[in-house]
N, C-alpha and C. Protein backbone atom coordinates (compact mmCIF):
# COMPACT_ATOMS: atom_id res chain seq x y z
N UNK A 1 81.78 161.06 -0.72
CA UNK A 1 82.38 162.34 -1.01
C UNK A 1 83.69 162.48 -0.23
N UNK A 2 84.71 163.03 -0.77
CA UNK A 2 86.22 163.18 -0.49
C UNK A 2 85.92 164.38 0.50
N UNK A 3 86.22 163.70 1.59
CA UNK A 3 86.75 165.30 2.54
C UNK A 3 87.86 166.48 2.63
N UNK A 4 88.03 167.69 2.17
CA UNK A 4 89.09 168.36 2.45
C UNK A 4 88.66 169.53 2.92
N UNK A 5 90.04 169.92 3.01
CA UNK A 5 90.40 171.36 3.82
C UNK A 5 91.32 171.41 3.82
N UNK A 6 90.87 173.27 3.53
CA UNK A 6 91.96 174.52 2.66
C UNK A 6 93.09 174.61 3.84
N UNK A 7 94.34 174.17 3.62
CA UNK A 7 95.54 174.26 4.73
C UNK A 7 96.64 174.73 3.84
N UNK A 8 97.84 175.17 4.27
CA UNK A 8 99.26 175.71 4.23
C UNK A 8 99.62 174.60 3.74
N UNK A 9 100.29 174.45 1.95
CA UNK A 9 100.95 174.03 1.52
C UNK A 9 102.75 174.56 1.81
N UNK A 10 103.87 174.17 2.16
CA UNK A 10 104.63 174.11 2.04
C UNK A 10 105.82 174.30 1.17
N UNK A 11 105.25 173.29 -0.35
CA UNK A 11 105.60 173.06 -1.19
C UNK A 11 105.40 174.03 -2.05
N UNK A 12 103.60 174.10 -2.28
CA UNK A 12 103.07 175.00 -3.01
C UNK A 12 103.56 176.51 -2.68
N UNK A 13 103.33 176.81 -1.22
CA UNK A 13 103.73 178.29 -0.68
C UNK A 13 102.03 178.70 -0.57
N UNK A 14 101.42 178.21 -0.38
CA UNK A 14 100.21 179.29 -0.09
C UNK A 14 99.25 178.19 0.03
N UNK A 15 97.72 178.66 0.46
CA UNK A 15 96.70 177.80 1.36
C UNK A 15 95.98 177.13 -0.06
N UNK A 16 96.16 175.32 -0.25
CA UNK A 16 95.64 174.80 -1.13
C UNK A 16 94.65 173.76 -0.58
N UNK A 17 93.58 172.85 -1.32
CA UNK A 17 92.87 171.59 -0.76
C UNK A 17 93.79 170.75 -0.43
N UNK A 18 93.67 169.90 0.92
CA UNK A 18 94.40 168.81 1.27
C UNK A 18 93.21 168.01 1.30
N UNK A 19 93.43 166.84 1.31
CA UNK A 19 92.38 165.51 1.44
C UNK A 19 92.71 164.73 1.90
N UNK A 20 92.35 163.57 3.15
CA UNK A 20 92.98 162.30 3.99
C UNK A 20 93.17 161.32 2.90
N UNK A 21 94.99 161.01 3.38
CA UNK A 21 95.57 159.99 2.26
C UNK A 21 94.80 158.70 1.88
N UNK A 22 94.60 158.32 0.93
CA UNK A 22 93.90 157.18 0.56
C UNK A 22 94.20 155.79 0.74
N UNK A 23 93.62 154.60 0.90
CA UNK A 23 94.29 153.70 1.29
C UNK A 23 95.82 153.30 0.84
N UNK A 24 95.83 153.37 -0.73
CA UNK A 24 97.26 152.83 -1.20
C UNK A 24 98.13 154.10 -1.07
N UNK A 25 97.99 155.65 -0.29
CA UNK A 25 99.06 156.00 0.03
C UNK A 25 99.60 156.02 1.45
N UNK A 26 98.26 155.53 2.34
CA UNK A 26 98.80 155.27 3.77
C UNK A 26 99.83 154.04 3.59
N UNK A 27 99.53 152.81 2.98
CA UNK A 27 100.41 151.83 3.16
C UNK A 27 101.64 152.23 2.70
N UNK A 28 101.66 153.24 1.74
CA UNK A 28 103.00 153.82 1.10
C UNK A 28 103.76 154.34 2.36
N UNK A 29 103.06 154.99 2.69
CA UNK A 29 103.78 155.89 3.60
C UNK A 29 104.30 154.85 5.42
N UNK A 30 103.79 153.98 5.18
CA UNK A 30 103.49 152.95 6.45
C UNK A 30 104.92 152.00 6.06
N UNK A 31 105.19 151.95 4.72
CA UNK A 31 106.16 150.92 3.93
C UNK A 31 107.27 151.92 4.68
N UNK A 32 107.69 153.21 4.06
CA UNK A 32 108.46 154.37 4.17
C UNK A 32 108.96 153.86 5.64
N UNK A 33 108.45 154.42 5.87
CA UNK A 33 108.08 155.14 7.67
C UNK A 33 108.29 154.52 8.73
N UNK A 34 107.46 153.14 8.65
CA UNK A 34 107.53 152.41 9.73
C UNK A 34 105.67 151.89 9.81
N UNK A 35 105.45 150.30 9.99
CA UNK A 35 104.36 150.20 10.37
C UNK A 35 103.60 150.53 11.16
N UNK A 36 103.94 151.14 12.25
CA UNK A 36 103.17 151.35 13.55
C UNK A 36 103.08 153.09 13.60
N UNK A 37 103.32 153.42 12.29
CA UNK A 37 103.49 154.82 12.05
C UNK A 37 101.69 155.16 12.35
N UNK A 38 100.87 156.10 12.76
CA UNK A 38 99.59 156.35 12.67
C UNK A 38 99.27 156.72 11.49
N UNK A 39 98.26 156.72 10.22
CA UNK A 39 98.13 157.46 9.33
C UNK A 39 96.78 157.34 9.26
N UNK A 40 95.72 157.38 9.98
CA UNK A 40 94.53 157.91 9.93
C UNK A 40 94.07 159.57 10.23
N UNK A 41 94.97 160.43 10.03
CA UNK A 41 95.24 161.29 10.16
C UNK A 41 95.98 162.61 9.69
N UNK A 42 96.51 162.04 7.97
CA UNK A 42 97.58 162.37 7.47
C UNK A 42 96.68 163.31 6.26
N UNK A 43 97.45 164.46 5.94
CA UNK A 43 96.29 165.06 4.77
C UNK A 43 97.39 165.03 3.89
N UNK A 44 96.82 165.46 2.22
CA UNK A 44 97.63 165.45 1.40
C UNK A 44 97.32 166.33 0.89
N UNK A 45 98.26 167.52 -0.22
CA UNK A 45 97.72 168.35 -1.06
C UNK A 45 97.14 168.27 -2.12
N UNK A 46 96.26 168.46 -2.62
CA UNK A 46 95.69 167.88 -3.88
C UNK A 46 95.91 168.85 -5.04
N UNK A 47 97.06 170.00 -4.97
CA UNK A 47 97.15 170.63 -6.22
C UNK A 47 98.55 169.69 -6.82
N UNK A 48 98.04 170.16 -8.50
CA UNK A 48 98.59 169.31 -9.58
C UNK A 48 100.19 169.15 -8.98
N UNK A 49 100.68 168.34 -9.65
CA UNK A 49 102.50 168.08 -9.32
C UNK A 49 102.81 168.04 -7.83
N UNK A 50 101.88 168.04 -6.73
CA UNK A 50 102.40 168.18 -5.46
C UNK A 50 102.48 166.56 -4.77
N UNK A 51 103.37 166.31 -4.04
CA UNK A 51 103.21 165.49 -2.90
C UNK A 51 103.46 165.21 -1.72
N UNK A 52 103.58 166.04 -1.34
CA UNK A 52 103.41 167.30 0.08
C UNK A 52 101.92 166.43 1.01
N UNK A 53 102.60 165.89 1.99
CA UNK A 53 101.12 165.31 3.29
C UNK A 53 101.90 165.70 4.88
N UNK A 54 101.13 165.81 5.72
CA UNK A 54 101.34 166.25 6.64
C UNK A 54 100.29 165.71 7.77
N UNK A 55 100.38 165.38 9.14
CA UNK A 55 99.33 165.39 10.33
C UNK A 55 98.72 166.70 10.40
N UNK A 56 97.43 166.43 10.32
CA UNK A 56 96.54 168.09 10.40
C UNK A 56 96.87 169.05 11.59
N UNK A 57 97.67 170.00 11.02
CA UNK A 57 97.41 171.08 11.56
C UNK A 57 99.29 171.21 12.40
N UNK A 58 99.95 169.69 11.53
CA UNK A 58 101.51 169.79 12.06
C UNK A 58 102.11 169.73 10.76
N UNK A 59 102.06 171.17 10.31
CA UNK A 59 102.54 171.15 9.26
C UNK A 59 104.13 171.11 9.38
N UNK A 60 104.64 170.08 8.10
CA UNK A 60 106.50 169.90 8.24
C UNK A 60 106.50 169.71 6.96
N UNK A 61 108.26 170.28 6.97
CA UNK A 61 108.38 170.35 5.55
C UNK A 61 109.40 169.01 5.54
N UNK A 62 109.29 168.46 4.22
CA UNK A 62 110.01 167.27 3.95
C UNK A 62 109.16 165.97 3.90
N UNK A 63 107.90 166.02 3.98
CA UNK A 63 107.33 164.87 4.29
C UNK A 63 106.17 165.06 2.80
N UNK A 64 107.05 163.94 1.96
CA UNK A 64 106.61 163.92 0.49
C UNK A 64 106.31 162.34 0.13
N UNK A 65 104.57 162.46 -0.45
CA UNK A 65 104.95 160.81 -0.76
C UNK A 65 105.77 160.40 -2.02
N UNK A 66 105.58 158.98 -2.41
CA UNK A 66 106.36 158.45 -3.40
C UNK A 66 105.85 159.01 -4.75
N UNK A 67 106.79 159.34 -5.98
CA UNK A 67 106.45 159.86 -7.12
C UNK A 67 105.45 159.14 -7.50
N UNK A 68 104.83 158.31 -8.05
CA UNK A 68 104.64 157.17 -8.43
C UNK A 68 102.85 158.30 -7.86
N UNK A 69 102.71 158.70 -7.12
CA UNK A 69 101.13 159.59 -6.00
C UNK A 69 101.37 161.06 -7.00
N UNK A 70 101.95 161.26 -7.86
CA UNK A 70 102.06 162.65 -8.25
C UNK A 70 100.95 162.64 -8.83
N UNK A 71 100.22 163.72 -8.61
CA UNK A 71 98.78 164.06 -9.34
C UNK A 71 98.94 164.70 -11.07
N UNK A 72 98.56 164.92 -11.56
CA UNK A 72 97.73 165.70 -13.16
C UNK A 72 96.99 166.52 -12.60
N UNK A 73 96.90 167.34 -13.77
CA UNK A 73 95.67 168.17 -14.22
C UNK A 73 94.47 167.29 -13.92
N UNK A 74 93.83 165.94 -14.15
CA UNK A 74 92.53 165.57 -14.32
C UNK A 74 91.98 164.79 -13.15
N UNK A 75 93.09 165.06 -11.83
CA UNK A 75 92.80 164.12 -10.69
C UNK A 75 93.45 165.48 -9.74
N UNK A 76 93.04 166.43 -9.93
CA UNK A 76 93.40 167.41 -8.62
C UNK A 76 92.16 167.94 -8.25
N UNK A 77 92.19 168.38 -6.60
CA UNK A 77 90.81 168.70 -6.19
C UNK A 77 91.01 170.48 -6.41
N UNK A 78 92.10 171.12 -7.22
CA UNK A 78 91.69 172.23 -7.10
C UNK A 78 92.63 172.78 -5.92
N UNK A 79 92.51 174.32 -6.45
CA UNK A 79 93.32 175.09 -5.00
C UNK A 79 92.31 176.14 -4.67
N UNK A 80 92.48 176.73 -3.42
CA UNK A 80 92.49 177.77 -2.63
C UNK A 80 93.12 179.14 -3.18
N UNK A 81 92.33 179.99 -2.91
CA UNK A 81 93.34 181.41 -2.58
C UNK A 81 94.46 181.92 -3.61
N UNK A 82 94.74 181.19 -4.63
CA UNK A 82 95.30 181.57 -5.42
C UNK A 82 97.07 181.14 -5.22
N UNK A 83 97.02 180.36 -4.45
CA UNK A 83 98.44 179.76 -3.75
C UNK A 83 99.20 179.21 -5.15
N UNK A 84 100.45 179.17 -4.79
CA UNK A 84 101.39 178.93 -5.77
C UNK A 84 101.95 177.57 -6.43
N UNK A 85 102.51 177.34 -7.21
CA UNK A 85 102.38 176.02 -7.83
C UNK A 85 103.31 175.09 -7.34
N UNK A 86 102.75 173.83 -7.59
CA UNK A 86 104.29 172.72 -6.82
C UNK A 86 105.17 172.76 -7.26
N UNK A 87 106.23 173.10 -6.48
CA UNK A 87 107.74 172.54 -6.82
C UNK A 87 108.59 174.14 -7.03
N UNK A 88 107.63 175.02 -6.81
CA UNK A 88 108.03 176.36 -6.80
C UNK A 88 109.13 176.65 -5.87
């Protein structure tokens, strides 16, 4: 079972599911970034069109993975609270 928790989207503007990045987007982000970057630790938003990840609980804006991670309608975990849509 996928772990998340309801955190401050950025992108979105209001509190959506984040979920710890999955293997092929840590290496994404490890490619990006730098190898020795930490990413056992990194959440992602899981509403539709977003790609918005962040260290829990350090939320920053600008830190988007590669298009290529953009979610659908049929692979999102869903939002919170009624928060607003990506790219808003």
């Amino acid at each position: 079972m996928t772990r998340t928790r309801s955190l401050d989207c950025p992108t979105c503007q209001g509190m959506q599911l984040f979920r710890l990045l999955n293997r092929e987007e840590k290496a994404a982000v490890r490619a990006e970034r730098g190898e020795r970057l930490p990413v056992d630790n990194l959440w992602r938003c899981t509403a539709e069109g977003c790609l918005t990840y962040y260290p829990h609980l350090r939320k920053t804006r600008g830190l988007l993975l590669p298009e290529r991670f953009r979610l659908t309608a049929g692979e999102t975990g869903g939002t919170e609270g009624g928060g607003g849509t990506a790219g808003a």
